[in-house]
PDB file of N, CA and C in Angstrom:
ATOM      1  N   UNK A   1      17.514  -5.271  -1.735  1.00  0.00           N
ATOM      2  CA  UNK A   1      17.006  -4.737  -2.982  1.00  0.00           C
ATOM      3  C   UNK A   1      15.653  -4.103  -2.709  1.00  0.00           C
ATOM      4  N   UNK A   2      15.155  -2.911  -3.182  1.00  0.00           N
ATOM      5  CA  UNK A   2      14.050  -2.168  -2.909  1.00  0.00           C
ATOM      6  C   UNK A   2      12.982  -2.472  -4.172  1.00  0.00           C
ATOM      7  N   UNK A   3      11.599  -2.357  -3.328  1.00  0.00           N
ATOM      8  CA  UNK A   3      10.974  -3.043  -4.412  1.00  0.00           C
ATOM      9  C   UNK A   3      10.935  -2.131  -5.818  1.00  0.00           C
ATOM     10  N   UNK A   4      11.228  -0.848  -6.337  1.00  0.00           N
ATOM     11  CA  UNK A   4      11.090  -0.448  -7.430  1.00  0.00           C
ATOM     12  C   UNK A   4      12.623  -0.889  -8.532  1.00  0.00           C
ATOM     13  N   UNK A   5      13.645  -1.289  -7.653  1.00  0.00           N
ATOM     14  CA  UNK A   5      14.760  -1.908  -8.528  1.00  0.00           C
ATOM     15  C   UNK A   5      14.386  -3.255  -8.717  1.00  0.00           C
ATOM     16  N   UNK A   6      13.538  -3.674  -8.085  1.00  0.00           N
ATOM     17  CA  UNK A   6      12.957  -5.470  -8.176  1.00  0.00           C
ATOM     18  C   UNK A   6      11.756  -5.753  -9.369  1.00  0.00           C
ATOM     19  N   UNK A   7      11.286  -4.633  -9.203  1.00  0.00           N
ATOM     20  CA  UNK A   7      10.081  -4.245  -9.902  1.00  0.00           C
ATOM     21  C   UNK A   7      11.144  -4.158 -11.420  1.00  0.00           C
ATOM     22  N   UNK A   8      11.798  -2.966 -11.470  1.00  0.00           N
ATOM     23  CA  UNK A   8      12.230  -2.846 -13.218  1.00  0.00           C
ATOM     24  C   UNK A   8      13.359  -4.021 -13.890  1.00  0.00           C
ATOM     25  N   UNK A   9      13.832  -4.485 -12.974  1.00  0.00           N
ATOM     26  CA  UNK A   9      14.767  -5.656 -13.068  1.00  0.00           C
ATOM     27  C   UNK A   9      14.246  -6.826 -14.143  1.00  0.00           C
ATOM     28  N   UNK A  10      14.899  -7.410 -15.283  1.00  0.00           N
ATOM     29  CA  UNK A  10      14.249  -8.223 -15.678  1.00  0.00           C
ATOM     30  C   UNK A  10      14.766  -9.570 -15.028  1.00  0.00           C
ATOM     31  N   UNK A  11      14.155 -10.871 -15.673  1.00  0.00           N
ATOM     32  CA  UNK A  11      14.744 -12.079 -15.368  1.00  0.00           C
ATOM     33  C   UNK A  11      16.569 -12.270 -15.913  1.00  0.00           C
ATOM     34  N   UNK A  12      16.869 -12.141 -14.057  1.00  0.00           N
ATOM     35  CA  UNK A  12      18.709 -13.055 -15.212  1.00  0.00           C
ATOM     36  C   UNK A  12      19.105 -14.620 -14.338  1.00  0.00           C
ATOM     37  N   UNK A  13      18.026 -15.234 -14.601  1.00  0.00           N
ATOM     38  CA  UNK A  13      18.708 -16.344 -14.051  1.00  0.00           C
ATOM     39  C   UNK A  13      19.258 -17.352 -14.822  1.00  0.00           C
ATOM     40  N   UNK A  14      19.727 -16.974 -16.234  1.00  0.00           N
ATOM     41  CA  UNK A  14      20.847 -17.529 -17.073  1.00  0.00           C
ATOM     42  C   UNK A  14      19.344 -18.581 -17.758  1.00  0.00           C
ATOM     43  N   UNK A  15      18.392 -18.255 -18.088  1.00  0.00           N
ATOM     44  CA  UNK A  15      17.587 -19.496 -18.654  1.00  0.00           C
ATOM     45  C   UNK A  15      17.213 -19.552 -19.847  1.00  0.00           C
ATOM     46  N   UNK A  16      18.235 -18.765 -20.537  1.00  0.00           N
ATOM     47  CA  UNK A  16      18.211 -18.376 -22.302  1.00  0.00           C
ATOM     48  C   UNK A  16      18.202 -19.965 -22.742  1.00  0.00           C
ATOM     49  N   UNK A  17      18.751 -20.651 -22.242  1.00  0.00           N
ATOM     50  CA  UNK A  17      18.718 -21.849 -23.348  1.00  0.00           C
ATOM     51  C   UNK A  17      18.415 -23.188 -22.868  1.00  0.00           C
ATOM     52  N   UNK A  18      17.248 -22.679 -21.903  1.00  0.00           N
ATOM     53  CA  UNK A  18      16.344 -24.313 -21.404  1.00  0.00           C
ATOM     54  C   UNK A  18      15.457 -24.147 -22.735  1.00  0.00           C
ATOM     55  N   UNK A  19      14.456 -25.146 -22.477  1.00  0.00           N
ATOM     56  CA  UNK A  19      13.460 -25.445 -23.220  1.00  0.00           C
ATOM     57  C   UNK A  19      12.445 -24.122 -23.074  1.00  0.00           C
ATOM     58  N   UNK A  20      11.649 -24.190 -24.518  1.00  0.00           N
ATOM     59  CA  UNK A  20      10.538 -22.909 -24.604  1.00  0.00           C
ATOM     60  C   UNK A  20       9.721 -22.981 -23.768  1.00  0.00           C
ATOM     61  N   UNK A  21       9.210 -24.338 -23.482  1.00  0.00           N
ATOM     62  CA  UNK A  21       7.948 -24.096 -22.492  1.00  0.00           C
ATOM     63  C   UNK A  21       8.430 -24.055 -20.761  1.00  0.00           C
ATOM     64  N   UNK A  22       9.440 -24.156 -20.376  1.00  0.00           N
ATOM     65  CA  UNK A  22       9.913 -23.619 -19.311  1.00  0.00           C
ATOM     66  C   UNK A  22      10.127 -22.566 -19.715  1.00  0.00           C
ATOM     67  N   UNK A  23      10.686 -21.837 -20.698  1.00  0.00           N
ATOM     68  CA  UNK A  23      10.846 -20.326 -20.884  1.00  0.00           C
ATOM     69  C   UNK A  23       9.736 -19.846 -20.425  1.00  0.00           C
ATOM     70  N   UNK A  24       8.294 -20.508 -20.938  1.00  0.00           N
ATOM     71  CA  UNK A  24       7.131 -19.218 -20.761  1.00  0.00           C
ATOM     72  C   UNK A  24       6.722 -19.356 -19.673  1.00  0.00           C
ATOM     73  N   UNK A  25       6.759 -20.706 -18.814  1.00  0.00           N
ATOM     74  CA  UNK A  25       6.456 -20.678 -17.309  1.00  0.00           C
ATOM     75  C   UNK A  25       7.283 -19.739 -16.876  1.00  0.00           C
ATOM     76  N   UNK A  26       8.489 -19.705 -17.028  1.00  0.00           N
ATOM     77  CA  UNK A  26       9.369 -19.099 -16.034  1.00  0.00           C
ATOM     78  C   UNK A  26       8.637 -17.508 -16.354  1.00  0.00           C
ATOM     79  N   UNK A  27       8.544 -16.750 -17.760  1.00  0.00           N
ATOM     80  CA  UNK A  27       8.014 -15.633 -18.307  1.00  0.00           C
ATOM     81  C   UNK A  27       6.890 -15.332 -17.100  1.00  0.00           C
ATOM     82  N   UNK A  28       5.868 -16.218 -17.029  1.00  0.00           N
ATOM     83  CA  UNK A  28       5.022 -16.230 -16.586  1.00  0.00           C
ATOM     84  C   UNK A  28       4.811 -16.207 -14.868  1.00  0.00           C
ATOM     85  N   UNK A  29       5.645 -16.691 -14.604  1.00  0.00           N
ATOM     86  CA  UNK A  29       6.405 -16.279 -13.062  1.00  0.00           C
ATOM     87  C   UNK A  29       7.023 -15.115 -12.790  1.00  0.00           C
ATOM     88  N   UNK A  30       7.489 -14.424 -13.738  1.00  0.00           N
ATOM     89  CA  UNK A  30       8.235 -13.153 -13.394  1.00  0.00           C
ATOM     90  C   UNK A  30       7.223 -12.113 -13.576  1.00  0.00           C
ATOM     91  N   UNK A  31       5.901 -12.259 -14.626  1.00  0.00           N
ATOM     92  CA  UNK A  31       5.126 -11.473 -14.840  1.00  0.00           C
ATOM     93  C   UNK A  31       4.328 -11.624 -13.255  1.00  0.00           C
ATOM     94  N   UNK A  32       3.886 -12.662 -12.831  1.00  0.00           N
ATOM     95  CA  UNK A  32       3.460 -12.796 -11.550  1.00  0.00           C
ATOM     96  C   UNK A  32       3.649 -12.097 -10.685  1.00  0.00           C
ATOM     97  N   UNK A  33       5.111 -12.115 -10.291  1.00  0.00           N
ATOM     98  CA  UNK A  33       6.359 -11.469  -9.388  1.00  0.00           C
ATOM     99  C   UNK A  33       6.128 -10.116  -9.640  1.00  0.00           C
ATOM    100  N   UNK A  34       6.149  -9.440 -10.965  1.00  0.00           N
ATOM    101  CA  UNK A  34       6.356  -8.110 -11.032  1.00  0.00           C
ATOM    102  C   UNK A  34       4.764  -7.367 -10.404  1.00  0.00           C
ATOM    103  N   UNK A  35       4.263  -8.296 -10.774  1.00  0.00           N
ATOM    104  CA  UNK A  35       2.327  -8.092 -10.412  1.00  0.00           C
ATOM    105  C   UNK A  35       2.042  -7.715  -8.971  1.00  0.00           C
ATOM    106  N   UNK A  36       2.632  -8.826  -8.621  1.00  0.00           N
ATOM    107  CA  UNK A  36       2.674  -8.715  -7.167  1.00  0.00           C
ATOM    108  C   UNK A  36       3.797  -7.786  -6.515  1.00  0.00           C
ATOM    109  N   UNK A  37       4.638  -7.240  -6.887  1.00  0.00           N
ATOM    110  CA  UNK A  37       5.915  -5.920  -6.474  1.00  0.00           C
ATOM    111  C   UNK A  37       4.976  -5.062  -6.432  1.00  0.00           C
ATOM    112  N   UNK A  38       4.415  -5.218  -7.561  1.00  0.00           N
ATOM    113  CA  UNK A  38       3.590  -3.323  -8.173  1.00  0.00           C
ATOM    114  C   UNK A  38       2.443  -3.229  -7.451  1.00  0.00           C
ATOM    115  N   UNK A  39       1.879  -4.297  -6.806  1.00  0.00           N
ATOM    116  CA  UNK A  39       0.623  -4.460  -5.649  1.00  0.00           C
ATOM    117  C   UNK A  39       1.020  -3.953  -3.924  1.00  0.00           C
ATOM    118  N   UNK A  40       1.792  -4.355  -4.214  1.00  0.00           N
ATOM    119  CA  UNK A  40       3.092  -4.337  -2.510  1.00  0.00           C
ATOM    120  C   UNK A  40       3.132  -2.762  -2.938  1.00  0.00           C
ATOM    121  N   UNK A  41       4.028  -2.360  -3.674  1.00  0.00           N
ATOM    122  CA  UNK A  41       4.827  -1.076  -4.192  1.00  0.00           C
ATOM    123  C   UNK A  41       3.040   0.369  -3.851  1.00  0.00           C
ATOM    124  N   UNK A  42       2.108   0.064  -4.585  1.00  0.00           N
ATOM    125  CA  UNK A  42       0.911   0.683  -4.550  1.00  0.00           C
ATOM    126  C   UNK A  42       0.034   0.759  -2.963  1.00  0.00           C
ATOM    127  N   UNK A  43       0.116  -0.331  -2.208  1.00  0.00           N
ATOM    128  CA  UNK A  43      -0.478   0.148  -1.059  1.00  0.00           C
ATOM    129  C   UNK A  43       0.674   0.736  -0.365  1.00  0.00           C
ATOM    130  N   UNK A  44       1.497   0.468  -0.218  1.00  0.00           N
ATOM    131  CA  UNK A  44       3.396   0.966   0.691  1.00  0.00           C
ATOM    132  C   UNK A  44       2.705   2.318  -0.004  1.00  0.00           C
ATOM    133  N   UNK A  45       2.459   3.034  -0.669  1.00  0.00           N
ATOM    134  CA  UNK A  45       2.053   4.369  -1.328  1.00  0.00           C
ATOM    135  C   UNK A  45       1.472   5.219  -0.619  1.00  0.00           C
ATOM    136  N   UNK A  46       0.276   4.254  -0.850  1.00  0.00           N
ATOM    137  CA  UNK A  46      -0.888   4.634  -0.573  1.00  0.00           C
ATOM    138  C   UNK A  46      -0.901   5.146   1.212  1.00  0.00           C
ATOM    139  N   UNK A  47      -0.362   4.604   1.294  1.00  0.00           N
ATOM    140  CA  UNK A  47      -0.273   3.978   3.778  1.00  0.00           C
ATOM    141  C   UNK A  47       0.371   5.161   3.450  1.00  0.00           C
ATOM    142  N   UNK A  48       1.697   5.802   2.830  1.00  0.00           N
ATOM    143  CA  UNK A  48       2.555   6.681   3.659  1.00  0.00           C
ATOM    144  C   UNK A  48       1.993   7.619   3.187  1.00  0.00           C
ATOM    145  N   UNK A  49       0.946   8.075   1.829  1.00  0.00           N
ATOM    146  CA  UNK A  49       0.646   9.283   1.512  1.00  0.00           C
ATOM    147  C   UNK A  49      -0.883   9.392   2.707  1.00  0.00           C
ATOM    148  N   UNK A  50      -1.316   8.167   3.171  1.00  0.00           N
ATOM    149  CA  UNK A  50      -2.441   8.666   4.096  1.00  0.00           C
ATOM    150  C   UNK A  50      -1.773   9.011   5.590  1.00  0.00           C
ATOM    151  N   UNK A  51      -0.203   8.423   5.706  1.00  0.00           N
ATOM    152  CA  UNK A  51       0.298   8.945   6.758  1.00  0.00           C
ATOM    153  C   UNK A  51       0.465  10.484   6.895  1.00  0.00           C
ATOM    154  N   UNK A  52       0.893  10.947   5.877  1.00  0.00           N
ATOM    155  CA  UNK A  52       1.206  12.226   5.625  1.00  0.00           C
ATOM    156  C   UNK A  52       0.667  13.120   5.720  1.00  0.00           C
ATOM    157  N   UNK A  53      -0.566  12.593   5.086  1.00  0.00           N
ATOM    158  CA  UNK A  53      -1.995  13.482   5.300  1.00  0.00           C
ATOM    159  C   UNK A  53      -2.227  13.847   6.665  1.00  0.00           C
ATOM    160  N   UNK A  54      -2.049  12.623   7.368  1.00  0.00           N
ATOM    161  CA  UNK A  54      -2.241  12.619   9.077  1.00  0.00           C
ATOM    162  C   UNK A  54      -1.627  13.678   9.763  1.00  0.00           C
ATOM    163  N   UNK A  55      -0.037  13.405   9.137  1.00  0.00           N
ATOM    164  CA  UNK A  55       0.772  14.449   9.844  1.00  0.00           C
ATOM    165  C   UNK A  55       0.438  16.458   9.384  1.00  0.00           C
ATOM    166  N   UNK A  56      -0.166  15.990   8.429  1.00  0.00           N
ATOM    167  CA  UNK A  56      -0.479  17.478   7.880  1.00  0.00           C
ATOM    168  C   UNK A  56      -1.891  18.040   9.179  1.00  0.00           C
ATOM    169  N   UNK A  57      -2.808  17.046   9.088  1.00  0.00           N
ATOM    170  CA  UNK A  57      -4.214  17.458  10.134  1.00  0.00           C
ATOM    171  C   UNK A  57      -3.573  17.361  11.772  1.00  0.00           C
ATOM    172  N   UNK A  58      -2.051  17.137  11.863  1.00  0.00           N
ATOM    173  CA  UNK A  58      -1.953  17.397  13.159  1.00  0.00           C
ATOM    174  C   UNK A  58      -1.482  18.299  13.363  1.00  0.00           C
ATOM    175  N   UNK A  59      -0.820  18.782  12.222  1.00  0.00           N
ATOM    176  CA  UNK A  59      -0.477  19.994  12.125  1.00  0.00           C
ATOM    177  C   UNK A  59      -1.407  21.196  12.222  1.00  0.00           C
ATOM    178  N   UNK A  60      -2.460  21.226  11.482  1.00  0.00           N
ATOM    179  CA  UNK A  60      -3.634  22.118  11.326  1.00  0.00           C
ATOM    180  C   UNK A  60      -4.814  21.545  12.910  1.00  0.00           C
ATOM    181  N   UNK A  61      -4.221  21.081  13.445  1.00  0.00           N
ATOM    182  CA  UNK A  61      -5.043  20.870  14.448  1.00  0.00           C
ATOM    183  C   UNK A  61      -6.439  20.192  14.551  1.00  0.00           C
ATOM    184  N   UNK A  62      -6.540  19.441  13.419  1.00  0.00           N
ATOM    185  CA  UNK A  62      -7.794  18.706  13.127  1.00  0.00           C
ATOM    186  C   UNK A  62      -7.521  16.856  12.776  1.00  0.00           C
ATOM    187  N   UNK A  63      -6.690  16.902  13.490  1.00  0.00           N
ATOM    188  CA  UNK A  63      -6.202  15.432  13.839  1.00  0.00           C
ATOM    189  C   UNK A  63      -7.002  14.152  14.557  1.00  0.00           C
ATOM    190  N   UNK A  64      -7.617  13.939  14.436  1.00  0.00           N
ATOM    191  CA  UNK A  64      -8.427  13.258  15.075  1.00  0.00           C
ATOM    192  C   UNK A  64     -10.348  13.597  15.579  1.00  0.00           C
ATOM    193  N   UNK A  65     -10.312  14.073  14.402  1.00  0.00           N
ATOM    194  CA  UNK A  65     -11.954  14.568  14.652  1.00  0.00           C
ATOM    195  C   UNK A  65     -12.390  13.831  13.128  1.00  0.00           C
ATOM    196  N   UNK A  66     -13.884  13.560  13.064  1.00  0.00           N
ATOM    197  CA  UNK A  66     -14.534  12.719  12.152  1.00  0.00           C
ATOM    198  C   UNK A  66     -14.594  13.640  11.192  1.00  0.00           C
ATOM    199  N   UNK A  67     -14.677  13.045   9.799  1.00  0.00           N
ATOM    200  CA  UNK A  67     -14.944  14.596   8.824  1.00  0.00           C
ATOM    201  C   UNK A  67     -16.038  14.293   8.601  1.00  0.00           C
ATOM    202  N   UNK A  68     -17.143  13.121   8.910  1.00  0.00           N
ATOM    203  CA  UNK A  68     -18.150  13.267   8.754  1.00  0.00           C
ATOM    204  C   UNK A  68     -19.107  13.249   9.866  1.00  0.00           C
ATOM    205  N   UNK A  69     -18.994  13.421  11.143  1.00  0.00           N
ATOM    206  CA  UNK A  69     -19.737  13.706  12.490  1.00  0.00           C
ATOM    207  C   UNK A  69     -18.835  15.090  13.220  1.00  0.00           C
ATOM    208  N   UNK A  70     -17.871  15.467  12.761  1.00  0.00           N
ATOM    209  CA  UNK A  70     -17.264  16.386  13.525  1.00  0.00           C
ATOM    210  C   UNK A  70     -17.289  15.893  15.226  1.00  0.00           C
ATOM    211  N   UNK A  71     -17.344  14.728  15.486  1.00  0.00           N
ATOM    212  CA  UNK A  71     -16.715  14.321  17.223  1.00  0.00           C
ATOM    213  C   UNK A  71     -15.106  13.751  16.845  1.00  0.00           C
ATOM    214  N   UNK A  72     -14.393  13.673  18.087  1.00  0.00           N
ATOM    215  CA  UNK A  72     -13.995  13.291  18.595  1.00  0.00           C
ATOM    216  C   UNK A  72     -13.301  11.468  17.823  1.00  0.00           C
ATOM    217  N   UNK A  73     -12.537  11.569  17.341  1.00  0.00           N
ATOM    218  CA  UNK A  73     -12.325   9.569  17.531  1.00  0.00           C
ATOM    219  C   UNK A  73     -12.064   9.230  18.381  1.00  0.00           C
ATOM    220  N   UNK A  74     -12.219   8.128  18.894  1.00  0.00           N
ATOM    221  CA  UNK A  74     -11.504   7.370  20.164  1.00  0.00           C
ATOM    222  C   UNK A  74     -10.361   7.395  20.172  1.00  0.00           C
ATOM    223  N   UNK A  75      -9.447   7.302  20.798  1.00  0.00           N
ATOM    224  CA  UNK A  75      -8.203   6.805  20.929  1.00  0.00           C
ATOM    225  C   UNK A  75      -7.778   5.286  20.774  1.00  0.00           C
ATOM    226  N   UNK A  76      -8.956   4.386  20.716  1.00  0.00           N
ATOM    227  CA  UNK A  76      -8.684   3.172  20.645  1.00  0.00           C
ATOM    228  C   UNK A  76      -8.312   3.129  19.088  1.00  0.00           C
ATOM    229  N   UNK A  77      -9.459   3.564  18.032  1.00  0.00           N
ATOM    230  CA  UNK A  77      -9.477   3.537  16.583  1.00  0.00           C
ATOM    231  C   UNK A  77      -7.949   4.354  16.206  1.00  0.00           C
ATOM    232  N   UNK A  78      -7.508   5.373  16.908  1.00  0.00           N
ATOM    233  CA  UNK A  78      -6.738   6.422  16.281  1.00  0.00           C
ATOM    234  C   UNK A  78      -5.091   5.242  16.464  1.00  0.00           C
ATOM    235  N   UNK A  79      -5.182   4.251  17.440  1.00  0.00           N
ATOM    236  CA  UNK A  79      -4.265   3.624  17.801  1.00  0.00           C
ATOM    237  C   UNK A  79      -3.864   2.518  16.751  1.00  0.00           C
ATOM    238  N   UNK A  80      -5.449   1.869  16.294  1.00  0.00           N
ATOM    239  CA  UNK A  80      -5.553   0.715  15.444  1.00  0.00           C
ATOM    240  C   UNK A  80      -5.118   1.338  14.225  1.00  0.00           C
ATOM    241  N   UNK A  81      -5.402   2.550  13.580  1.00  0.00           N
ATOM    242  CA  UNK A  81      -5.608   3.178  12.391  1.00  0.00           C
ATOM    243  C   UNK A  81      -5.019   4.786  12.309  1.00  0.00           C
ATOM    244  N   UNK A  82      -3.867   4.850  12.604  1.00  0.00           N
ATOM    245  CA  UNK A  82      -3.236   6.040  12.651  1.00  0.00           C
ATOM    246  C   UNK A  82      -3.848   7.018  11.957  1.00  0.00           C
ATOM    247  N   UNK A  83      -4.219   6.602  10.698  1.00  0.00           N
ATOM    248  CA  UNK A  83      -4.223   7.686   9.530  1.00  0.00           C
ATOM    249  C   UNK A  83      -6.000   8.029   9.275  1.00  0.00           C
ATOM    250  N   UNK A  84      -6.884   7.117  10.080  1.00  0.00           N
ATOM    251  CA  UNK A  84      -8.047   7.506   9.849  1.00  0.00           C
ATOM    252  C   UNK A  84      -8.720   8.580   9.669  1.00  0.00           C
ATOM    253  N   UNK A  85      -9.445   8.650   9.186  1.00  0.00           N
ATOM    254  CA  UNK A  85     -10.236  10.423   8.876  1.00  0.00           C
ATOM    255  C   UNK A  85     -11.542  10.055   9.804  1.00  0.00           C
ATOM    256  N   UNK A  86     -12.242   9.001   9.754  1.00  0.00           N
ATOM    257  CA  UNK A  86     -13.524   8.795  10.437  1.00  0.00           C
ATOM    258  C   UNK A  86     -14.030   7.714  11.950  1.00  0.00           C
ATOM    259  N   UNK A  87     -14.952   8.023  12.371  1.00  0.00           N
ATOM    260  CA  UNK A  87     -14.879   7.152  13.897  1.00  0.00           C
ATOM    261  C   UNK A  87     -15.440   6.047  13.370  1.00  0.00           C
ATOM    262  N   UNK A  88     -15.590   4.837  13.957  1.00  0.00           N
ATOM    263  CA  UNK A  88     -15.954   3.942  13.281  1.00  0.00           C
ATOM    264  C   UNK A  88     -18.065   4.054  13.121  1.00  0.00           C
ATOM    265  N   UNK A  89     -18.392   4.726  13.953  1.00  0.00           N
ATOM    266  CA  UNK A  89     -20.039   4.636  13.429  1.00  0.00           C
ATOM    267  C   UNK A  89     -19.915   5.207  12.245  1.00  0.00           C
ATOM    268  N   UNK A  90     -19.680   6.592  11.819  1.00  0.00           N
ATOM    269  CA  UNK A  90     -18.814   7.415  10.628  1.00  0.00           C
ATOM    270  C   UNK A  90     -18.803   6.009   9.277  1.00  0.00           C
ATOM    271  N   UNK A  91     -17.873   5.152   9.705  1.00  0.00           N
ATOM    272  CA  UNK A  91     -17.264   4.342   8.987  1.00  0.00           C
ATOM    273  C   UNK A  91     -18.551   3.007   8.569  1.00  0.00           C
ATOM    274  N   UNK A  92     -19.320   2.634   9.697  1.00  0.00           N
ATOM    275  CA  UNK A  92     -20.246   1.382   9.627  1.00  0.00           C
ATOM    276  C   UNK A  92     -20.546   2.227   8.749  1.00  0.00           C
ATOM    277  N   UNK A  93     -21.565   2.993   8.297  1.00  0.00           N
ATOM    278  CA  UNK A  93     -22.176   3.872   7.399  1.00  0.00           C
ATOM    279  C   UNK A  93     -22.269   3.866   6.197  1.00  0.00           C
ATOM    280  N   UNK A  94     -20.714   3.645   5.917  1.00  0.00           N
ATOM    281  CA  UNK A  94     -20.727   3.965   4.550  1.00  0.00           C
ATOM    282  C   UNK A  94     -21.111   2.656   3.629  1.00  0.00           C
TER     283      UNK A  94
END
């Protein structure tokens, strides 16, 4: 199951006719659950649209240069952090 069918899915685990206050725990667990999908769902986003970006500056040939020192990144950082824009002094900085 992918998390955006997990995400819109409501509760069916047949618990229409326990008691109310297990109803709202359980309520309250699924609101949890969905909290946490839509947290998962938002960085998974976020990573492939900064991947993308990546693949676009390797394209344009500016793949691995700082946008705020114009050097060079290491290859160590570019390894740890595929999608980085900055070297890490760049980065202590901010």
């Amino acid at each position: 199951m992918d998390l955006s069918s997990s995400i819109s899915s409501s509760n069916s685990n047949g618990t229409d006719d326990t008691a109310g206050s297990s109803k709202t725990l359980e309520d309250g667990s699924a609101t949890l659950e969905k909290e946490s999908l839509n947290q998962l769902a938002s960085r998974q986003k976020k990573f492939i649209d900064q991947l993308e970006a990546a693949l676009i500056r390797i394209e344009n040939k500016t793949y691995g240069i700082c946008r705020e020192t114009g050097k060079l990144i290491p290859k160590e950082r570019l390894r740890a952090v595929p999608h980085t824009t900055l070297s890490m002094a760049a980065k202590m900085k901010q």
